[in-house]
N, C-alpha and C. Protein backbone atom coordinates (compact mmCIF):
# COMPACT_ATOMS: atom_id res chain seq x y z
N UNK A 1 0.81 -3.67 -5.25
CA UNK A 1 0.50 -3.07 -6.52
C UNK A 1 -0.17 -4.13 -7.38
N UNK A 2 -1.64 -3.63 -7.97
CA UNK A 2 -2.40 -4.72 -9.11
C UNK A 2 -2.01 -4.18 -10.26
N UNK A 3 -1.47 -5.12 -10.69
CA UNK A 3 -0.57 -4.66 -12.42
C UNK A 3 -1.65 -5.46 -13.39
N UNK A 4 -2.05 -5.30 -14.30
CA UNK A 4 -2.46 -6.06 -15.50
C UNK A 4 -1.89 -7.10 -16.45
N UNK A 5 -2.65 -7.39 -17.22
CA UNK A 5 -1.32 -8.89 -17.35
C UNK A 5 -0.34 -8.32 -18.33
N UNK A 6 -0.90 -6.86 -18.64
CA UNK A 6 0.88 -6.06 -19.59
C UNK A 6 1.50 -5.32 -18.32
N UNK A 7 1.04 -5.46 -17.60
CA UNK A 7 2.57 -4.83 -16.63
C UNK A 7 1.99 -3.65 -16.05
N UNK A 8 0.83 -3.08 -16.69
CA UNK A 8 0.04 -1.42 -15.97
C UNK A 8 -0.14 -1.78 -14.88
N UNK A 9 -0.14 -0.84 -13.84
CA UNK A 9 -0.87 -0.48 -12.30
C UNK A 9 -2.08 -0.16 -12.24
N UNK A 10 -2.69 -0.92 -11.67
CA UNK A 10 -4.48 -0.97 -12.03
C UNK A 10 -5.11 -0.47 -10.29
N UNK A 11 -4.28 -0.84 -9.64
CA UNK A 11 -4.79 -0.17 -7.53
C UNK A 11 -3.51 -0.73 -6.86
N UNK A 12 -3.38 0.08 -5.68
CA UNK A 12 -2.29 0.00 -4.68
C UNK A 12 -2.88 -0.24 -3.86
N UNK A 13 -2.38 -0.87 -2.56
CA UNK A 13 -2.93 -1.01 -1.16
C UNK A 13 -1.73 -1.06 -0.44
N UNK A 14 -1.80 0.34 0.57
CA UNK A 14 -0.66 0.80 1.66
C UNK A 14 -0.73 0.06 2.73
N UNK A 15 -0.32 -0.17 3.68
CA UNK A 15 -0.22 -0.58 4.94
C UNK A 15 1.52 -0.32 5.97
N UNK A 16 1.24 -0.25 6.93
CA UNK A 16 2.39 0.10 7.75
C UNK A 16 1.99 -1.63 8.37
N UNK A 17 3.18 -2.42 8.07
CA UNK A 17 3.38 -3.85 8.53
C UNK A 17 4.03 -3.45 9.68
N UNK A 18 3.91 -3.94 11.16
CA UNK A 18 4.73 -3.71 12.19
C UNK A 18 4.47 -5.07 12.73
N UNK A 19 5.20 -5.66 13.54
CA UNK A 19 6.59 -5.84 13.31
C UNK A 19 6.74 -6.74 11.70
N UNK A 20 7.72 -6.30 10.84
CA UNK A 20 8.07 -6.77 9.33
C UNK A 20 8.24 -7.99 9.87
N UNK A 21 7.37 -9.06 9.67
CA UNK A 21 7.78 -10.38 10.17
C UNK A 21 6.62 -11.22 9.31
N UNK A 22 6.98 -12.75 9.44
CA UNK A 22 5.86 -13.55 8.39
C UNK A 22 4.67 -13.20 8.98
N UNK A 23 4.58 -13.22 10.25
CA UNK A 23 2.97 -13.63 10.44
C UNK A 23 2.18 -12.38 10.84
N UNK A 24 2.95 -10.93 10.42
CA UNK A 24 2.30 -9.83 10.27
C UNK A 24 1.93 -9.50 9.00
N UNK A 25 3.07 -10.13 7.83
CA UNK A 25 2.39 -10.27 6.08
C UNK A 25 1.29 -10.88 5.70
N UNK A 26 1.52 -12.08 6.63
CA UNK A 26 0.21 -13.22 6.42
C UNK A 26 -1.21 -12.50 7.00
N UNK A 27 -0.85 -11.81 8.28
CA UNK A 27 -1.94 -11.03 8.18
C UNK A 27 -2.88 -9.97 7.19
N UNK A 28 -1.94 -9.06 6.93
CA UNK A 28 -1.87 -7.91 5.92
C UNK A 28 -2.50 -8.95 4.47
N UNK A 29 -2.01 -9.87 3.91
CA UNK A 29 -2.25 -10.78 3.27
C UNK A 29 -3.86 -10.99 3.14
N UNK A 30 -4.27 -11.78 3.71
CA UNK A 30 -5.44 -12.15 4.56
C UNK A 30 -6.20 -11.54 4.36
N UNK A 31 -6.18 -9.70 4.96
CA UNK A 31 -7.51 -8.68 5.48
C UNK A 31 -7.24 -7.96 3.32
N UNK A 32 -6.25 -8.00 3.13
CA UNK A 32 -5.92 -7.29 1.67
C UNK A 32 -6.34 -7.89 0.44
N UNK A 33 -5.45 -9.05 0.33
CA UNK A 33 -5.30 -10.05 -0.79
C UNK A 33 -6.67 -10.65 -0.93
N UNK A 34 -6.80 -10.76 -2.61
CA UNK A 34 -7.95 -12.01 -3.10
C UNK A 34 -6.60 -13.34 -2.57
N UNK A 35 -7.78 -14.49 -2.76
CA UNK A 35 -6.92 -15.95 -2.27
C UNK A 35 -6.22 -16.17 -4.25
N UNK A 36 -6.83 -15.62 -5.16
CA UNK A 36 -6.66 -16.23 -6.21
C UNK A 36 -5.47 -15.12 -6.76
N UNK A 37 -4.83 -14.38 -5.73
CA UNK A 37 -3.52 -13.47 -6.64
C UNK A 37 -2.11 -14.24 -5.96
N UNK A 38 -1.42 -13.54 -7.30
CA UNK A 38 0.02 -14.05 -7.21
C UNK A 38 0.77 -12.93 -7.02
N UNK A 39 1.56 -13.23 -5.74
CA UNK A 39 2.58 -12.21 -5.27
C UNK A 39 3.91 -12.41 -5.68
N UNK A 40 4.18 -11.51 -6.14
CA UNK A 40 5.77 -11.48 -6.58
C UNK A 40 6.49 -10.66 -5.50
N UNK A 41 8.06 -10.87 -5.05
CA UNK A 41 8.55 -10.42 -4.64
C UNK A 41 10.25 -10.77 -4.81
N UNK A 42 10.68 -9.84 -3.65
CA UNK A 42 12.04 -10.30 -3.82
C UNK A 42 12.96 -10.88 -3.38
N UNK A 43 12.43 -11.69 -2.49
CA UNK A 43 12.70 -13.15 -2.02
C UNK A 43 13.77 -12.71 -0.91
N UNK A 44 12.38 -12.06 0.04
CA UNK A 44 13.04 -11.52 1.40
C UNK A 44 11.86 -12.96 2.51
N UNK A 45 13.19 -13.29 3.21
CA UNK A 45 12.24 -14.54 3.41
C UNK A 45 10.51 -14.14 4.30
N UNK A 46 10.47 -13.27 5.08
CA UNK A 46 9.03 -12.87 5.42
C UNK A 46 8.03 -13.04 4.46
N UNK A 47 8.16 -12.54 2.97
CA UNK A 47 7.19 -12.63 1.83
C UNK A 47 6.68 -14.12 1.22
N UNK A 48 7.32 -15.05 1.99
CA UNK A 48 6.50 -16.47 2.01
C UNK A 48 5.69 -16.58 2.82
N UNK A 49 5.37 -16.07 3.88
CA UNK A 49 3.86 -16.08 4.53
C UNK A 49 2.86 -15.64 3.70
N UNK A 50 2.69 -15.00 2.62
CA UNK A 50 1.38 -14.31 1.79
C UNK A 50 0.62 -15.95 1.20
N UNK A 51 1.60 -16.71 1.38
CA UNK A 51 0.99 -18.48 0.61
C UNK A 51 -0.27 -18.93 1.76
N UNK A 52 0.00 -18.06 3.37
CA UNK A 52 -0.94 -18.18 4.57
C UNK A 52 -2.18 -18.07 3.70
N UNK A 53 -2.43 -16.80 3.17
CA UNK A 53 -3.76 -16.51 3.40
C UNK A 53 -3.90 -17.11 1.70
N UNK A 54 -3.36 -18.13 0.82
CA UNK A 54 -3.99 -18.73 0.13
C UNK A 54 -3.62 -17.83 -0.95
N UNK A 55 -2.55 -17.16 -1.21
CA UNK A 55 -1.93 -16.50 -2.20
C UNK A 55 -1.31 -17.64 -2.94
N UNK A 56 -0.44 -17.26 -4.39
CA UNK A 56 0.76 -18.12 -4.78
C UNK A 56 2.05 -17.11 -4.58
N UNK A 57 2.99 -17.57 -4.58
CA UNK A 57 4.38 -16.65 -4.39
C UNK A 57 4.97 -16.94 -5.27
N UNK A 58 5.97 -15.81 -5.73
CA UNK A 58 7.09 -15.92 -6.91
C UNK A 58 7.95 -14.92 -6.50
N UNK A 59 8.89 -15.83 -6.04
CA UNK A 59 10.16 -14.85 -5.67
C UNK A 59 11.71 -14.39 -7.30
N UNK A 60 12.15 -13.21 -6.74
CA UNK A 60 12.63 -13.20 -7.92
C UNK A 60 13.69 -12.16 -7.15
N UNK A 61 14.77 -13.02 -7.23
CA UNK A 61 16.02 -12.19 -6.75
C UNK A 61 16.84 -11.34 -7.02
N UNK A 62 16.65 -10.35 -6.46
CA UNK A 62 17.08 -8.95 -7.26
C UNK A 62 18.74 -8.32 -6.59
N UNK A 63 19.25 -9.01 -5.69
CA UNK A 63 20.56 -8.24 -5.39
C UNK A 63 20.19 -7.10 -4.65
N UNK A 64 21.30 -5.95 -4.60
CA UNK A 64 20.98 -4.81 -3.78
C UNK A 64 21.37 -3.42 -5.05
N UNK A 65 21.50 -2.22 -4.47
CA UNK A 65 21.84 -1.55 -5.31
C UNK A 65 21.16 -1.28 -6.13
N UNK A 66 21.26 -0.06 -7.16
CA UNK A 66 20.70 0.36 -8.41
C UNK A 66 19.99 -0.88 -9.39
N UNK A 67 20.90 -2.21 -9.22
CA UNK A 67 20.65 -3.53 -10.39
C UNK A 67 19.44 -4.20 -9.66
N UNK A 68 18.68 -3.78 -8.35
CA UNK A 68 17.76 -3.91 -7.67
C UNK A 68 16.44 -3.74 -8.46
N UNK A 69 16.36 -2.62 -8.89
CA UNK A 69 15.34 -1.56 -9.03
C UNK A 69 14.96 -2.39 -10.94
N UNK A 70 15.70 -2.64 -11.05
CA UNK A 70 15.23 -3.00 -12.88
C UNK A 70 14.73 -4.14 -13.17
N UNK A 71 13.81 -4.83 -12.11
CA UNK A 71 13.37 -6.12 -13.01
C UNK A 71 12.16 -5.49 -13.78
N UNK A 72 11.44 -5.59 -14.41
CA UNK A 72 10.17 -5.23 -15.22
C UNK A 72 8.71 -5.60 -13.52
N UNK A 73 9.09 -6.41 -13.15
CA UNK A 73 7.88 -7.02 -11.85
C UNK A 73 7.44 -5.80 -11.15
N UNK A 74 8.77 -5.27 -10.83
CA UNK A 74 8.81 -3.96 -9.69
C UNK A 74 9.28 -2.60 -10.25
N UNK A 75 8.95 -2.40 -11.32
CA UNK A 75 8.83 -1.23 -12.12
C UNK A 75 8.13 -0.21 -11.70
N UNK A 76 6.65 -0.42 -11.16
CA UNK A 76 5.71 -0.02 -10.63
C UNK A 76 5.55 0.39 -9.51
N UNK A 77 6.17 -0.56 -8.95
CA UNK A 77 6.16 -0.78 -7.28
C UNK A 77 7.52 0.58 -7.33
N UNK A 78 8.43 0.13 -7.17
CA UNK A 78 9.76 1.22 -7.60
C UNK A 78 8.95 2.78 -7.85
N UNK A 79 8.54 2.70 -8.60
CA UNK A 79 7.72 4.21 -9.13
C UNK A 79 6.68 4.83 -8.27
N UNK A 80 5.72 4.09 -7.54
CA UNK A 80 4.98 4.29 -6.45
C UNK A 80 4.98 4.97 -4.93
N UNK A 81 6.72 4.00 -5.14
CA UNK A 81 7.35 3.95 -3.84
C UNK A 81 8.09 5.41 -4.00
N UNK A 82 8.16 6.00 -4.95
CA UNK A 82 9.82 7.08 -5.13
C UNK A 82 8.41 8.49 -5.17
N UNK A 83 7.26 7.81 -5.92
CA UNK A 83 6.03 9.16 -5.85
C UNK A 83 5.89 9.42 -4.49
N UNK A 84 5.57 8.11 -3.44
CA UNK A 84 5.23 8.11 -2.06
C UNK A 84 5.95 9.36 -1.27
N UNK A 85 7.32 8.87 -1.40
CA UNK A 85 8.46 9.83 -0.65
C UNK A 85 8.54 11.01 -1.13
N UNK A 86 8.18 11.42 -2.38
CA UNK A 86 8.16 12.86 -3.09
C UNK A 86 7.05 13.25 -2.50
N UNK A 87 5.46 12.93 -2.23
CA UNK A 87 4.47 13.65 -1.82
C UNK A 87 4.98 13.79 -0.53
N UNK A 88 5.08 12.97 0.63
CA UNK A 88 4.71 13.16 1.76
C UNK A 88 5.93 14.16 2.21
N UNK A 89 7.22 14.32 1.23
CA UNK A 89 8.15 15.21 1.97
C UNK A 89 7.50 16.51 1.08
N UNK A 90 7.29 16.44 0.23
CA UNK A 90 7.02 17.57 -0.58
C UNK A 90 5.69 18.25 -0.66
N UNK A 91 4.84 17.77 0.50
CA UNK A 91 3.36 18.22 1.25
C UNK A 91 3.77 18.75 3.01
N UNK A 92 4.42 17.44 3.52
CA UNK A 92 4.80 17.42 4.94
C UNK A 92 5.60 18.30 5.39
N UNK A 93 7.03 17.76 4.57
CA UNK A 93 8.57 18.30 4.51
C UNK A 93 8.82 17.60 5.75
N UNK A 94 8.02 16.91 7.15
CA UNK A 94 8.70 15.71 7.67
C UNK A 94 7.55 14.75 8.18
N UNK A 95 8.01 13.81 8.53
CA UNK A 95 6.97 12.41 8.95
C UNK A 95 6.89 12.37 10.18
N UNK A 96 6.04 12.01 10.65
CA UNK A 96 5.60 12.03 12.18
C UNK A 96 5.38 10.16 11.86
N UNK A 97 5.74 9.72 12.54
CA UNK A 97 5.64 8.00 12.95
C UNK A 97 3.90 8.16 13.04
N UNK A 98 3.79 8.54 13.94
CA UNK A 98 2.32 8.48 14.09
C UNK A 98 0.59 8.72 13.24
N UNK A 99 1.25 9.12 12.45
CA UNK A 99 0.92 9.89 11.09
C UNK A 99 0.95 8.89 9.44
N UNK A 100 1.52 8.07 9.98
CA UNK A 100 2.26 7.50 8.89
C UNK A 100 0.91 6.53 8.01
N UNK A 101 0.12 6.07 8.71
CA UNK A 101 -1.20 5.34 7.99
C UNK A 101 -2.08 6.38 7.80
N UNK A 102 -2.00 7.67 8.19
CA UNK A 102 -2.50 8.47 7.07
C UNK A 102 -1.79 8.93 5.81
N UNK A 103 -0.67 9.01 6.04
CA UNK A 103 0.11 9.59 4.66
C UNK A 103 -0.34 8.42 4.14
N UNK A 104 -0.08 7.14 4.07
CA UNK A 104 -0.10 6.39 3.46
C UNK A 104 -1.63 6.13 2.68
N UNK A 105 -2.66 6.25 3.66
CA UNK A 105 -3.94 6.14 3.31
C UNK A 105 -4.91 7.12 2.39
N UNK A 106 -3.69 8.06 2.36
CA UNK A 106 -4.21 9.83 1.57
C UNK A 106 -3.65 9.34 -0.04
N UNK A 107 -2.61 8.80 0.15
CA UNK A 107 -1.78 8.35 -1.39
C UNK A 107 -2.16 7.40 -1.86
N UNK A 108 -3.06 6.16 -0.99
CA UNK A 108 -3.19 4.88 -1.40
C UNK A 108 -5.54 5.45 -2.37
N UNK A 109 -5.65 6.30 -1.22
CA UNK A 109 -6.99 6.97 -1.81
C UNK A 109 -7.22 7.49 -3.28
N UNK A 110 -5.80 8.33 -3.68
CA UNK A 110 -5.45 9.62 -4.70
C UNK A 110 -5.37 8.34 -5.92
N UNK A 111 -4.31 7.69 -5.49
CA UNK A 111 -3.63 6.87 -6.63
C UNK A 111 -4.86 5.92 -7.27
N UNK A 112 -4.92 5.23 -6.29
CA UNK A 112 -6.71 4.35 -6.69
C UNK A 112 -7.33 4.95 -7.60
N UNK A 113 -7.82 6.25 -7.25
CA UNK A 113 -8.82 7.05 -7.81
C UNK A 113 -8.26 8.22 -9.22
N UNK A 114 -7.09 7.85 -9.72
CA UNK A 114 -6.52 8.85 -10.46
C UNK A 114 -6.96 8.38 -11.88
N UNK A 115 -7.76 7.74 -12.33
CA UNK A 115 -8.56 7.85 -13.78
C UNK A 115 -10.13 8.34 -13.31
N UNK A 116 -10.61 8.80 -11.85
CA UNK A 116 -11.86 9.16 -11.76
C UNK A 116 -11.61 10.72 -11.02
N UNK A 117 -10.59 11.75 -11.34
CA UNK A 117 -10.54 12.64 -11.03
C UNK A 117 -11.32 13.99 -10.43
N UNK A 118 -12.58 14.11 -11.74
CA UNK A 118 -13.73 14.60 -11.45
C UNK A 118 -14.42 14.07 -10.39
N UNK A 119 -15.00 12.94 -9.89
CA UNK A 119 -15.58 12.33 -8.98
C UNK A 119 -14.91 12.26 -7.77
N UNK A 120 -13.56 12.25 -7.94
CA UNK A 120 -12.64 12.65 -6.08
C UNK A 120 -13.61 13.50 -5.13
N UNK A 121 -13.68 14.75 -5.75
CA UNK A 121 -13.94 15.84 -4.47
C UNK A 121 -15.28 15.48 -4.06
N UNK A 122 -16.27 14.88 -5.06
CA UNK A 122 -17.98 15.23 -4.79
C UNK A 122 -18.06 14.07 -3.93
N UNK A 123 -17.23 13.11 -4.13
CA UNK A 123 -16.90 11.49 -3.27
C UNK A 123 -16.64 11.45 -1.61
N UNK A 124 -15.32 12.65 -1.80
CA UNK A 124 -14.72 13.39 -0.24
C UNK A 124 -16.01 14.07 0.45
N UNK A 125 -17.04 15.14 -0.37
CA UNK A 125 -18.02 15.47 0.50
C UNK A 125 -18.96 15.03 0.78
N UNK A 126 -19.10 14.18 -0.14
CA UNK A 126 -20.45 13.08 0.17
C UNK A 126 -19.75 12.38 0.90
N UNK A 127 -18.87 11.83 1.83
CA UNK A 127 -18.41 11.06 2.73
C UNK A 127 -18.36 11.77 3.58
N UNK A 128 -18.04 12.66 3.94
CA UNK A 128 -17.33 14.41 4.98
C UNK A 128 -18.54 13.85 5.73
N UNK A 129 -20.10 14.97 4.62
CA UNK A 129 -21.24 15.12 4.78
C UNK A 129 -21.74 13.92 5.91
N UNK A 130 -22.09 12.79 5.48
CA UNK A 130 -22.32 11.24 6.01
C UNK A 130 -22.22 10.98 7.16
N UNK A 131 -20.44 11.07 7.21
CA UNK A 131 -20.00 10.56 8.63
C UNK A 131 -20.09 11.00 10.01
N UNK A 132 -20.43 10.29 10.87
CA UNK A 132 -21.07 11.13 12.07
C UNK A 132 -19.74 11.49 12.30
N UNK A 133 -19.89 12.60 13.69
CA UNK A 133 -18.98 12.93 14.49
C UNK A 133 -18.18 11.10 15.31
N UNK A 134 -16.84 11.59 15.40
CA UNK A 134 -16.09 10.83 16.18
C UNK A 134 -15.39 11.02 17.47
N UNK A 135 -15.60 10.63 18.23
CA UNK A 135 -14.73 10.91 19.29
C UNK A 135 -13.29 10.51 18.89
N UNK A 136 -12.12 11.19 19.73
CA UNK A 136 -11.23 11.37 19.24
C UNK A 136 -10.54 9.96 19.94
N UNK A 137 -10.75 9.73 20.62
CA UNK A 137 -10.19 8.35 20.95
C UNK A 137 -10.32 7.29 20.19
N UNK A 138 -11.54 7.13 19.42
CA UNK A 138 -11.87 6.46 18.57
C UNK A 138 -11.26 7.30 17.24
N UNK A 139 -10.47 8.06 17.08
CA UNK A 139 -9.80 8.12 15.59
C UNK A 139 -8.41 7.43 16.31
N UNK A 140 -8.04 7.83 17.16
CA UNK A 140 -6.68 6.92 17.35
C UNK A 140 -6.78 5.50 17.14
N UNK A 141 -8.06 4.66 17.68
CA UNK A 141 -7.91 3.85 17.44
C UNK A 141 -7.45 3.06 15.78
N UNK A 142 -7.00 4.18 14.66
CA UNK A 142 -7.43 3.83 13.32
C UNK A 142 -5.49 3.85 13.47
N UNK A 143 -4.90 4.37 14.09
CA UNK A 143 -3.15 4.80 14.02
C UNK A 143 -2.90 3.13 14.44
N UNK A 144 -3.58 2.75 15.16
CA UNK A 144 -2.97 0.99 15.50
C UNK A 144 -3.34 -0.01 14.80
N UNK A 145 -4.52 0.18 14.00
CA UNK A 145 -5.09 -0.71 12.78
C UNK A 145 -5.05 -0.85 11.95
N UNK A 146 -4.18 0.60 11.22
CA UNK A 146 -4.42 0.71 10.28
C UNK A 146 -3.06 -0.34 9.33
C-alpha cells in the first residue's frame, strides 16, 4: 500500500508470494518496489529481505489479536485487506487457489483506478479491443507469475 505522507492510500500492488520466505519478498520487492521507498511492517522476520532490492525497512511490532490491527501504519493495509475478503467472497462466494492472482489482480486494477471511474470501462475496451488472441496455455502461464 502507497500512503501519502498524511497517511492516504494513493495505489496497492497484490501479489500471491509463494513460498512466504525472504528471498521470495526480495523478489516481489525488486519486480514491485521503487529502490527509494520505505517499507513498514510488522516485524515478521521475512520482511527484512525488501532492504535486497534497495528498499529501507521499519519494523513496528504489533502483537497479535485485535491490539494488532491499530497502529495508524496499517490502517490502510487492514482496510484493503478486510475490502479484499468482502469482494472476492461476496462476487465468488468461494476461492479457487488457482484463481487467486486474478482475484487479486481484478481488486489491485479497481482500487488503483477508483478516482478515474469514468475512464475504467473505455480503458477495459480499448485493451479487450487491442489484445490479440491467446492461446490458452499461454494464459496459464500468468497463474505461476503472477
Amino acid at each position: 500500500m502507497e500512503t501519502t505522507a498524511h497517511g492516504k492510500p494513493v495505489s496497492l500492488k497484490l501479489g500471491r508470494v509463494a513460498p512466504f520466505s525472504g528471498n521470495a519478498l526480495s523478489g516481489f520487492a525488486r519486480r514491485n518496489f521503487d529502490r527509494a521507498c520505505q517499507v513498514v511492517s510488522d516485524g515478521l522476520a521475512c520482511f527484512a529481505s525488501v532492504t535486497d532490492a534497495g528498499c529501507t525497512h521499519q519494523t513496528i511490532k504489533t502483537g497479535s489479536g485485535a491490539v494488532a490491527a491499530r497502529p495508524p501504519a496499517f490502517k490502510w493495509v487492514n482496510t484493503a485487506l478486510g475490502n479484499i475478503k468482502a469482494a472476492i467472497v461476496g462476487t465468488y462466494r468461494s476461492i479457487n487457489a488457482k484463481h487467486v492472482p486474478r482475484y487479486l489482480a481484478e481488486f489491485e486494477y479497481r482500487f488503483n483506478r477508483r478516482y478515474h471511474l469514468a475512464a475504467m470501462l473505455p480503458r477495459l475496451c480499448w485493451a479487450s479491443v487491442r489484445t490479440t488472441p491467446m492461446p490458452y496455455r499461454l494464459l496459464k502461464l500468468a497463474e505461476v507469475y503472477a
